[in-house]
N, C-alpha and C. Protein backbone atom coordinates (compact mmCIF):
# COMPACT_ATOMS: atom_id res chain seq x y z
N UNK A 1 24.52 -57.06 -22.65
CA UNK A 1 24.90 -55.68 -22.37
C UNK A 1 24.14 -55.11 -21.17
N UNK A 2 23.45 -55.67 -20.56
CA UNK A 2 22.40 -55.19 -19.36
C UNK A 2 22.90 -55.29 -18.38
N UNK A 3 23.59 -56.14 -18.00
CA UNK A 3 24.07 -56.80 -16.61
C UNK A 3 25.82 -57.13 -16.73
N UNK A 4 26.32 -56.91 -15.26
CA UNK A 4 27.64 -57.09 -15.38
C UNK A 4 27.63 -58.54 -15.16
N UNK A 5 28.92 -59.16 -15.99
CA UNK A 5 29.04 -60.77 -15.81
C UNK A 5 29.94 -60.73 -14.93
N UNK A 6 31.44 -60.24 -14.90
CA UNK A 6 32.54 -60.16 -13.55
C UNK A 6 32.62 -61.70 -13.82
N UNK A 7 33.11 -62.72 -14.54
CA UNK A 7 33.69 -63.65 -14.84
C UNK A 7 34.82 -64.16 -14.23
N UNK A 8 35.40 -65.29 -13.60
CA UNK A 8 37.17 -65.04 -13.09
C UNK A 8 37.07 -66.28 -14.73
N UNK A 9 36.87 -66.71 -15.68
CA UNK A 9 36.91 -67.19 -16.87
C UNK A 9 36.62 -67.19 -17.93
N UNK A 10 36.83 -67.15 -19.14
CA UNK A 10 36.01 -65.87 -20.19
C UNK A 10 35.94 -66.95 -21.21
N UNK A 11 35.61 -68.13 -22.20
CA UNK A 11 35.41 -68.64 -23.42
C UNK A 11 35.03 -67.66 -24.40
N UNK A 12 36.63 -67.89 -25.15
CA UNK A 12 36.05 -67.03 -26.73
C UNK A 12 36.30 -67.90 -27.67
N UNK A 13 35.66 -67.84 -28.84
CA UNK A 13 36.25 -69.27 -29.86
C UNK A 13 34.99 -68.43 -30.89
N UNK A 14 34.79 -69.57 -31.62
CA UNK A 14 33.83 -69.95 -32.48
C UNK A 14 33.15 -71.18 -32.22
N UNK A 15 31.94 -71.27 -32.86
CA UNK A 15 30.66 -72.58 -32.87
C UNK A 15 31.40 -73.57 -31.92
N UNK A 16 32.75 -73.96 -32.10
CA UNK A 16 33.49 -75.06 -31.14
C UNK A 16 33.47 -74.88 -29.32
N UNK A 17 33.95 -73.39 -28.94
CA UNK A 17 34.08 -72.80 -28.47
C UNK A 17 32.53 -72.80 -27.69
N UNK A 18 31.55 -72.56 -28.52
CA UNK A 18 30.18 -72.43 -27.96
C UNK A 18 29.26 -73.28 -27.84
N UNK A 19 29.40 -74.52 -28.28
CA UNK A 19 28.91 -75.86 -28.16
C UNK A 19 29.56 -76.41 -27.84
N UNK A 20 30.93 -76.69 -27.34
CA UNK A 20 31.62 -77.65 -26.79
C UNK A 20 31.76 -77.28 -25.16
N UNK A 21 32.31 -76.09 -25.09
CA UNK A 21 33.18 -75.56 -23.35
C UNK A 21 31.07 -75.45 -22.72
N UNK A 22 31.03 -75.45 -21.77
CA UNK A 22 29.78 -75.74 -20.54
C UNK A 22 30.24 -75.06 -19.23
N UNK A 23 29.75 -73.95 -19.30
CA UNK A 23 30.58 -73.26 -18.39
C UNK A 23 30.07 -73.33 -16.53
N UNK A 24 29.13 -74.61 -16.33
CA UNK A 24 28.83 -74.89 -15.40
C UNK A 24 29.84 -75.79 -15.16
N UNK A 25 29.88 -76.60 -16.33
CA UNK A 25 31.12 -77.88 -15.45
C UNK A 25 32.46 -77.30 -15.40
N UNK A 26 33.06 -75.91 -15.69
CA UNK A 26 34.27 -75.94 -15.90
C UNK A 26 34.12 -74.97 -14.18
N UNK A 27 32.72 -74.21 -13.91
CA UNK A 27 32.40 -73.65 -12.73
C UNK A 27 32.73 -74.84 -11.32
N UNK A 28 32.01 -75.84 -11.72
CA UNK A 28 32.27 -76.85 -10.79
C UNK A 28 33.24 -77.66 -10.28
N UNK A 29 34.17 -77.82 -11.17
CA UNK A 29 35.47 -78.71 -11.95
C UNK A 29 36.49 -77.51 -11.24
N UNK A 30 36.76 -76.11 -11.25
CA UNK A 30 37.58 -75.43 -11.31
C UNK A 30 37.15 -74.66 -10.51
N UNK A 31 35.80 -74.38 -9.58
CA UNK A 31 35.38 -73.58 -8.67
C UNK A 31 35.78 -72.04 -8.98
N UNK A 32 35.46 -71.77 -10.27
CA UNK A 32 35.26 -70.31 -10.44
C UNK A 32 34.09 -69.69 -11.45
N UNK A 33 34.02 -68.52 -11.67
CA UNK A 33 33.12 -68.53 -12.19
C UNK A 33 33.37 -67.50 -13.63
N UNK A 34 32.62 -68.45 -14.70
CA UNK A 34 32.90 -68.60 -16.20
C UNK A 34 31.74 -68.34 -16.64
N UNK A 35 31.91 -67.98 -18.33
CA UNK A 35 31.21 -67.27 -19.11
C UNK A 35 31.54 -67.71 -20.61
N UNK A 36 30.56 -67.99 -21.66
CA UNK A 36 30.99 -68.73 -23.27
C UNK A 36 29.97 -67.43 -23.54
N UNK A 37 31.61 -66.35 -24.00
CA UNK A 37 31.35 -66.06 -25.52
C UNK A 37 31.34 -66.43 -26.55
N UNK A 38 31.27 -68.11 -26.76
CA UNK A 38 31.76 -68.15 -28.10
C UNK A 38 30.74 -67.78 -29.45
N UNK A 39 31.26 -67.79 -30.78
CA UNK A 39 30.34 -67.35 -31.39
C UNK A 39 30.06 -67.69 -32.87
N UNK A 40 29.31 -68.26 -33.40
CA UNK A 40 28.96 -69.54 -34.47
C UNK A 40 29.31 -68.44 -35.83
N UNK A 41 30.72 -69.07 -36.14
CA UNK A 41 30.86 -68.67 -37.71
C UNK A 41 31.85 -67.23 -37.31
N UNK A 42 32.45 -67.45 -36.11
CA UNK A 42 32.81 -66.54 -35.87
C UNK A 42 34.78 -66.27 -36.60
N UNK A 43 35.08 -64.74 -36.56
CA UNK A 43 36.35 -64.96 -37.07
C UNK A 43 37.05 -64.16 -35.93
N UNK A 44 38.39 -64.57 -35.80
CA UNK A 44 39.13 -63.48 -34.74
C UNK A 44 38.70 -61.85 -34.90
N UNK A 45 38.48 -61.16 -35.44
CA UNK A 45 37.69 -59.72 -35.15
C UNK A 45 36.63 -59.80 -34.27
N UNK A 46 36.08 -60.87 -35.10
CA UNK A 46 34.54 -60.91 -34.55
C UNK A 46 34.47 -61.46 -32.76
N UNK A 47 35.81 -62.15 -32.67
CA UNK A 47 35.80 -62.67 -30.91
C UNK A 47 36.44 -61.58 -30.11
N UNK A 48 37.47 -60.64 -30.89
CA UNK A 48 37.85 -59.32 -30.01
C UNK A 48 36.95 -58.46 -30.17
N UNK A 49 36.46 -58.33 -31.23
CA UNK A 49 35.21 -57.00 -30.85
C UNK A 49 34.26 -57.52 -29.91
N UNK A 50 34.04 -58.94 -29.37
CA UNK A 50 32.55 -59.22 -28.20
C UNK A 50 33.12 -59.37 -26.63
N UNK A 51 34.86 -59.70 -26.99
CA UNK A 51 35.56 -59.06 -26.00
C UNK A 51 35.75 -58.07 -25.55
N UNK A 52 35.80 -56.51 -26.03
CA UNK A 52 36.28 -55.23 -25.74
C UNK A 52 34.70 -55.61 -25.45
N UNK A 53 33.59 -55.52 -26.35
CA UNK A 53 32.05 -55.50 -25.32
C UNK A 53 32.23 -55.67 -24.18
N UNK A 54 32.33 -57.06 -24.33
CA UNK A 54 32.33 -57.29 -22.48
C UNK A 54 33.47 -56.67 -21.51
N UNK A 55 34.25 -56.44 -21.95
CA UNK A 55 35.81 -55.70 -20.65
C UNK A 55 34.69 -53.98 -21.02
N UNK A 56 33.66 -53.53 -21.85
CA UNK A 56 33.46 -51.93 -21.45
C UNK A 56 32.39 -52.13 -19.90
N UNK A 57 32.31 -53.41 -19.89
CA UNK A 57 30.75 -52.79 -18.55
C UNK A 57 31.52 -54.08 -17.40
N UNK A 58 32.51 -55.03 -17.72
CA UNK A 58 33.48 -56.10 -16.54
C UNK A 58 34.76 -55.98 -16.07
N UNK A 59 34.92 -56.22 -15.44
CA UNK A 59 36.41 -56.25 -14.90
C UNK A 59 37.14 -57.74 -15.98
N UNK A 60 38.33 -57.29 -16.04
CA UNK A 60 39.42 -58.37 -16.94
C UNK A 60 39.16 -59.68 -15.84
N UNK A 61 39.10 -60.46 -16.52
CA UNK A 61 39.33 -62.28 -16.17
C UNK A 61 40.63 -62.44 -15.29
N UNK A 62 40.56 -63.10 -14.38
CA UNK A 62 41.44 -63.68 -13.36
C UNK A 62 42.68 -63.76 -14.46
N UNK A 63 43.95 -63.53 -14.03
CA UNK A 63 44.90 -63.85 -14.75
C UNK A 63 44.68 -63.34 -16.84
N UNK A 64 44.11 -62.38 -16.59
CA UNK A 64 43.88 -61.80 -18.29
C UNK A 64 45.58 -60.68 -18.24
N UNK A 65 45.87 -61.48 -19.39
CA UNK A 65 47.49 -60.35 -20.09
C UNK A 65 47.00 -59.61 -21.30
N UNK A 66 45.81 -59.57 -21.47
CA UNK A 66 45.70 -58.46 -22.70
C UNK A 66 45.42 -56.76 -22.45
């Protein structure tokens, strides 16, 4: 919550989501720049409520339709 991230890639998931995606190689691989919200034990509320967090202080993700 301190700092703006401005992401053009956003990882939301659960524990899979946050131990699996590496958001350096997908930075390198895809030359943009990414961010893992994901979040251990997490349930869909729990990944849109850390979403609306992050869209109150970032701009929406490259290509975001929500």
């Amino acid at each position: 919550m301190k700092d703006q991230i401005d992401a053009d890639c956003i990882v939301l998931g659960s524990s899979r989501a946050l131990n699996h995606i590496v958001p350096a190689i997908l930075d390198s691989a895809l030359s943009v720049r990414s961010y893992n919200l994901g979040m251990a034990g997490a349930h869909i509320d729990d990944v849109w409520a850390r979403y609306q967090l992050y869209r109150l202080r970032n701009k929406a993700p490259s290509g975001a339709r929500m």
